[in-house]
N, C-alpha and C. Protein backbone atom coordinates (compact mmCIF):
# COMPACT_ATOMS: atom_id res chain seq x y z
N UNK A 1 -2.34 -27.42 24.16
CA UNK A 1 -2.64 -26.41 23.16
C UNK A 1 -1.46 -26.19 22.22
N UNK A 2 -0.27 -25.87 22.90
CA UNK A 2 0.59 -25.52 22.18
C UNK A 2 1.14 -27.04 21.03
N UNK A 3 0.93 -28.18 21.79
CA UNK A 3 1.09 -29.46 20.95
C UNK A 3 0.38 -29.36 19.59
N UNK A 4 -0.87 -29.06 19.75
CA UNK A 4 -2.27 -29.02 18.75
C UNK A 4 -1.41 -28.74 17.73
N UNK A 5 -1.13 -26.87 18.08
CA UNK A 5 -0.67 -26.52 17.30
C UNK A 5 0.94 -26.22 16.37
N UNK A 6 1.32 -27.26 16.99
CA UNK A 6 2.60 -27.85 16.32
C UNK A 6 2.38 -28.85 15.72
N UNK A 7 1.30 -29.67 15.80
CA UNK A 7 0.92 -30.65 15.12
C UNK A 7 0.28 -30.36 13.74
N UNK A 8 -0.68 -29.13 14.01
CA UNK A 8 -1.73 -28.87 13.03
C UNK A 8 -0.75 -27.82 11.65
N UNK A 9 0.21 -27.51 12.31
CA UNK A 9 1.05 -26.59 11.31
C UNK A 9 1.54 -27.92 10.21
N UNK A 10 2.41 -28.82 10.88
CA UNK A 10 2.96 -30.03 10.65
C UNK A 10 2.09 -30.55 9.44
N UNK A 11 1.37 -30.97 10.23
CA UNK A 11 0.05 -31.60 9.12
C UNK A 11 -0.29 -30.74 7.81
N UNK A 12 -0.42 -29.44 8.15
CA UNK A 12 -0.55 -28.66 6.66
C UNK A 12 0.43 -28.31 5.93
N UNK A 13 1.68 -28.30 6.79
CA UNK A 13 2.44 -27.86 5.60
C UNK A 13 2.73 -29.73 4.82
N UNK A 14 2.82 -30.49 5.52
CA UNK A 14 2.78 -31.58 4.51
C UNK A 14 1.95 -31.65 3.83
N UNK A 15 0.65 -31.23 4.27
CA UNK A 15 -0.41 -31.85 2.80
C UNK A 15 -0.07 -30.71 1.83
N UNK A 16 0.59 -29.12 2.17
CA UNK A 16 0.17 -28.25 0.95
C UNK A 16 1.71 -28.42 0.03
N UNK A 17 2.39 -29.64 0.95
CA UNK A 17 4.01 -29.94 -0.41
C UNK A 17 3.63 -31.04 -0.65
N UNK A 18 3.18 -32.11 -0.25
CA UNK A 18 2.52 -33.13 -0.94
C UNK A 18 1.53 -32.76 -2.36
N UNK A 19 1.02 -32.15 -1.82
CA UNK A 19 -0.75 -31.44 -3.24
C UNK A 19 0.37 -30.48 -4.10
N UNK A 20 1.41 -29.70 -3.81
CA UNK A 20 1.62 -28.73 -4.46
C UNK A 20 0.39 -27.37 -4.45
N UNK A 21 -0.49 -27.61 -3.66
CA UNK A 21 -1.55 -26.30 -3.03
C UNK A 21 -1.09 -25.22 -1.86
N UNK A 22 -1.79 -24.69 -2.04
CA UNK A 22 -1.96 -23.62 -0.86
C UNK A 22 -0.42 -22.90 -0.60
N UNK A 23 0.13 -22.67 -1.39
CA UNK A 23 1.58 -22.13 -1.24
C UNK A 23 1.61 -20.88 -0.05
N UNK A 24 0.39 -19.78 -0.94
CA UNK A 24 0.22 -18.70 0.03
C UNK A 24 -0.11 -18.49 1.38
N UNK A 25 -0.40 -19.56 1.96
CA UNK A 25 -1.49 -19.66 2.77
C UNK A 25 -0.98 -19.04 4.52
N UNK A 26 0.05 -19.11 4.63
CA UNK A 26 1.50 -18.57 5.86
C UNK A 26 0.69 -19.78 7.31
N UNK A 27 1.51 -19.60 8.06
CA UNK A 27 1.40 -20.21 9.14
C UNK A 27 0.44 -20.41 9.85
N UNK A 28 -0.58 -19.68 10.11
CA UNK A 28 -1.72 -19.73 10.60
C UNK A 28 -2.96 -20.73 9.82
N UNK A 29 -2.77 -19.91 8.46
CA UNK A 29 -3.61 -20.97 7.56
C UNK A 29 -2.97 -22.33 7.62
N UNK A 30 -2.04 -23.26 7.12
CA UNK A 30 -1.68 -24.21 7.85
C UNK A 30 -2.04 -25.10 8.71
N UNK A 31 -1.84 -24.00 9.69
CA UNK A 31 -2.62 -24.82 11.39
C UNK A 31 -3.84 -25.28 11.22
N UNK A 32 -4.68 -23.68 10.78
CA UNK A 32 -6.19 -24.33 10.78
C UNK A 32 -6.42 -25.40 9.48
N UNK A 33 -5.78 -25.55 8.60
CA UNK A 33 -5.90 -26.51 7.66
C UNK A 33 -5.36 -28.03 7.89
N UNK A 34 -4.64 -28.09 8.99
CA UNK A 34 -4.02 -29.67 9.57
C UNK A 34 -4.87 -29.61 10.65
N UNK A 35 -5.68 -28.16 11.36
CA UNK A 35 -6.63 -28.70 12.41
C UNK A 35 -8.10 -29.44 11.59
N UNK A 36 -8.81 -28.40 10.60
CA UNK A 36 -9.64 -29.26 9.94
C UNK A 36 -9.26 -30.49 9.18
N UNK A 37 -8.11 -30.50 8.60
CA UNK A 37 -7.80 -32.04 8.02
C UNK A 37 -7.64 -33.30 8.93
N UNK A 38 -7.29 -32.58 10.20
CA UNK A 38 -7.48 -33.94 11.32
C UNK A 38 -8.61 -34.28 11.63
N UNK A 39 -9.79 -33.46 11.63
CA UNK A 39 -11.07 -33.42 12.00
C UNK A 39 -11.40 -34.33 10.54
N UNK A 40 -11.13 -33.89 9.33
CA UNK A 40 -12.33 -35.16 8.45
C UNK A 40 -11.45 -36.09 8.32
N UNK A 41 -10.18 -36.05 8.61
CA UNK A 41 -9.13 -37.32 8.49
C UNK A 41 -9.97 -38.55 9.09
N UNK A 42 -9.60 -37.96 10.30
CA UNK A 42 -10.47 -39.20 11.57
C UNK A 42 -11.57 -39.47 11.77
N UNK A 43 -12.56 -38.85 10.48
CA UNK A 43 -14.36 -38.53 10.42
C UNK A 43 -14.00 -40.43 9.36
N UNK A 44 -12.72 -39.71 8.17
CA UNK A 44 -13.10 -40.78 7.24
C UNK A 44 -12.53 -42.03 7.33
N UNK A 45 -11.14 -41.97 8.03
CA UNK A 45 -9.94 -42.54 8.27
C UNK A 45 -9.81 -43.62 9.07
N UNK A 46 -10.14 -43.36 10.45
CA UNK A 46 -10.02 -43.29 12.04
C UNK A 46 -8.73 -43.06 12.45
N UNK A 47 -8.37 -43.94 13.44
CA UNK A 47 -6.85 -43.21 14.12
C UNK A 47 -5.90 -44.37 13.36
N UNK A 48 -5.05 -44.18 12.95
CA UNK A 48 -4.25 -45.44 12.58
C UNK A 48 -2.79 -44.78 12.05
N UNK A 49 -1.50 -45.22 12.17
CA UNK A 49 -0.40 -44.93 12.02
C UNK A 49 0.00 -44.00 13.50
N UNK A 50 1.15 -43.14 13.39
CA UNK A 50 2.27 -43.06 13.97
C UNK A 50 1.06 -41.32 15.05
N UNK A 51 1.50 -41.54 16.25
CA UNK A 51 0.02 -40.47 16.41
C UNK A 51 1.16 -39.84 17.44
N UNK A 52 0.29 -38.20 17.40
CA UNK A 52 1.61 -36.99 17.82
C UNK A 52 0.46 -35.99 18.67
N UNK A 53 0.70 -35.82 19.74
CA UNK A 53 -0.17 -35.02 20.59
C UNK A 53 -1.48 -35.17 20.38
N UNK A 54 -1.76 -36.81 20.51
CA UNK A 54 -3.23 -37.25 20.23
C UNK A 54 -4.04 -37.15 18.66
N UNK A 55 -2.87 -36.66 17.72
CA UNK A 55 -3.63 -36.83 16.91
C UNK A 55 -2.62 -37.75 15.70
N UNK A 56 -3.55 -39.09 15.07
CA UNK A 56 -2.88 -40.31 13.88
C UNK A 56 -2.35 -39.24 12.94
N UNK A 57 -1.13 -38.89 12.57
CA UNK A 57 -0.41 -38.08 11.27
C UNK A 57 -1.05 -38.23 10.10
N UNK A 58 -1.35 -39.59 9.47
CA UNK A 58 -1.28 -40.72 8.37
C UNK A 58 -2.88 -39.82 7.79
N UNK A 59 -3.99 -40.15 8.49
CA UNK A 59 -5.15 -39.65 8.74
C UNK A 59 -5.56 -38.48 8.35
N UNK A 60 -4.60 -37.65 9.57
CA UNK A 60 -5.17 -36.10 8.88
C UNK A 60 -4.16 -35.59 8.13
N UNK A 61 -3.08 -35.91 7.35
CA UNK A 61 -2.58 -35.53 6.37
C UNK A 61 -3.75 -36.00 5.31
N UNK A 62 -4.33 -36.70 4.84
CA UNK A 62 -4.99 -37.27 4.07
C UNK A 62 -6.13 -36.30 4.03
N UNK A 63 -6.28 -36.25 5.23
CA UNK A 63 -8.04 -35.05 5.18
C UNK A 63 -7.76 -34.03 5.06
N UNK A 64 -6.17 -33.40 5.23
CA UNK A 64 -5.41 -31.97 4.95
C UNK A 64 -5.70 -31.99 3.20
N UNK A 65 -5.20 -33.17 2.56
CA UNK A 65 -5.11 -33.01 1.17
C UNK A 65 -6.48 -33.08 0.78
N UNK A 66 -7.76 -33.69 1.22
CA UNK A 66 -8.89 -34.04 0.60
C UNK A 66 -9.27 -32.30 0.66
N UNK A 67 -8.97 -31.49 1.58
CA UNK A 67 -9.40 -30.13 2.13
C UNK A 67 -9.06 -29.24 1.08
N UNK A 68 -7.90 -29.14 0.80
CA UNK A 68 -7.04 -28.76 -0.31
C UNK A 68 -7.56 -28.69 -1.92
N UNK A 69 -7.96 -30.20 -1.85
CA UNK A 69 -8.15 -30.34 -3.43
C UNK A 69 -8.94 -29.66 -3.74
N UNK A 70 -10.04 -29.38 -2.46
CA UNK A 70 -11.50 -29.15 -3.03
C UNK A 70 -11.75 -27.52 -3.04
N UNK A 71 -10.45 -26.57 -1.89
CA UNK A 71 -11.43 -25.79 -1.67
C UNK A 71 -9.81 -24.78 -2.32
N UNK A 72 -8.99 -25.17 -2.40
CA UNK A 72 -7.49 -24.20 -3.20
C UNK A 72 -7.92 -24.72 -4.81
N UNK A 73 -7.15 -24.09 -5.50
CA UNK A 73 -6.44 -23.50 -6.53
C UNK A 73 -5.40 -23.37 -6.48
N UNK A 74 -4.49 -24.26 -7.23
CA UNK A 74 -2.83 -24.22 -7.65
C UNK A 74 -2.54 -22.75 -7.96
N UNK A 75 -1.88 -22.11 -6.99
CA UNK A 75 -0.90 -21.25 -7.26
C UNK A 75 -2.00 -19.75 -6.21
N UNK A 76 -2.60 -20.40 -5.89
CA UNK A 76 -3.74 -18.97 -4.84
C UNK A 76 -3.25 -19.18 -3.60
């Protein structure tokens, strides 16, 4: 559990400095945003690259940013 969520923070705060999104979003949002970005990462992705408490980085950073584009606004 506690992995998940060192992972899932991980994962969002890279996709929201990668996108330049979700600035506001604090720690929690994050998590759940690298937990759903791992979820369509590996829906669209599969598992592939460097993988961290069961879950491929490469993947759900990618589904962190697809999450991002669609559902933030630069600077909200």
């Amino acid at each position: 559990m506690l992995g998940s969520m060192f992972v899932g923070l991980l994962v969002g705060f890279l996709a929201g400095t990668l996108t330049n999104r979700g600035e506001r979003m604090g720690c929690f949002g994050k998590m759940f945003l690298g937990w759903i970005g791992a979820f369509i990462g590996h829906l669209l992705f599969g598992t592939w690259g460097p993988i961290i408490a069961g879950t491929a980085i490469i993947p759900a950073v990618l589904g962190s940013m697809i999450v991002l584009a669609i559902f933030w606004r630069r600077g909200s």
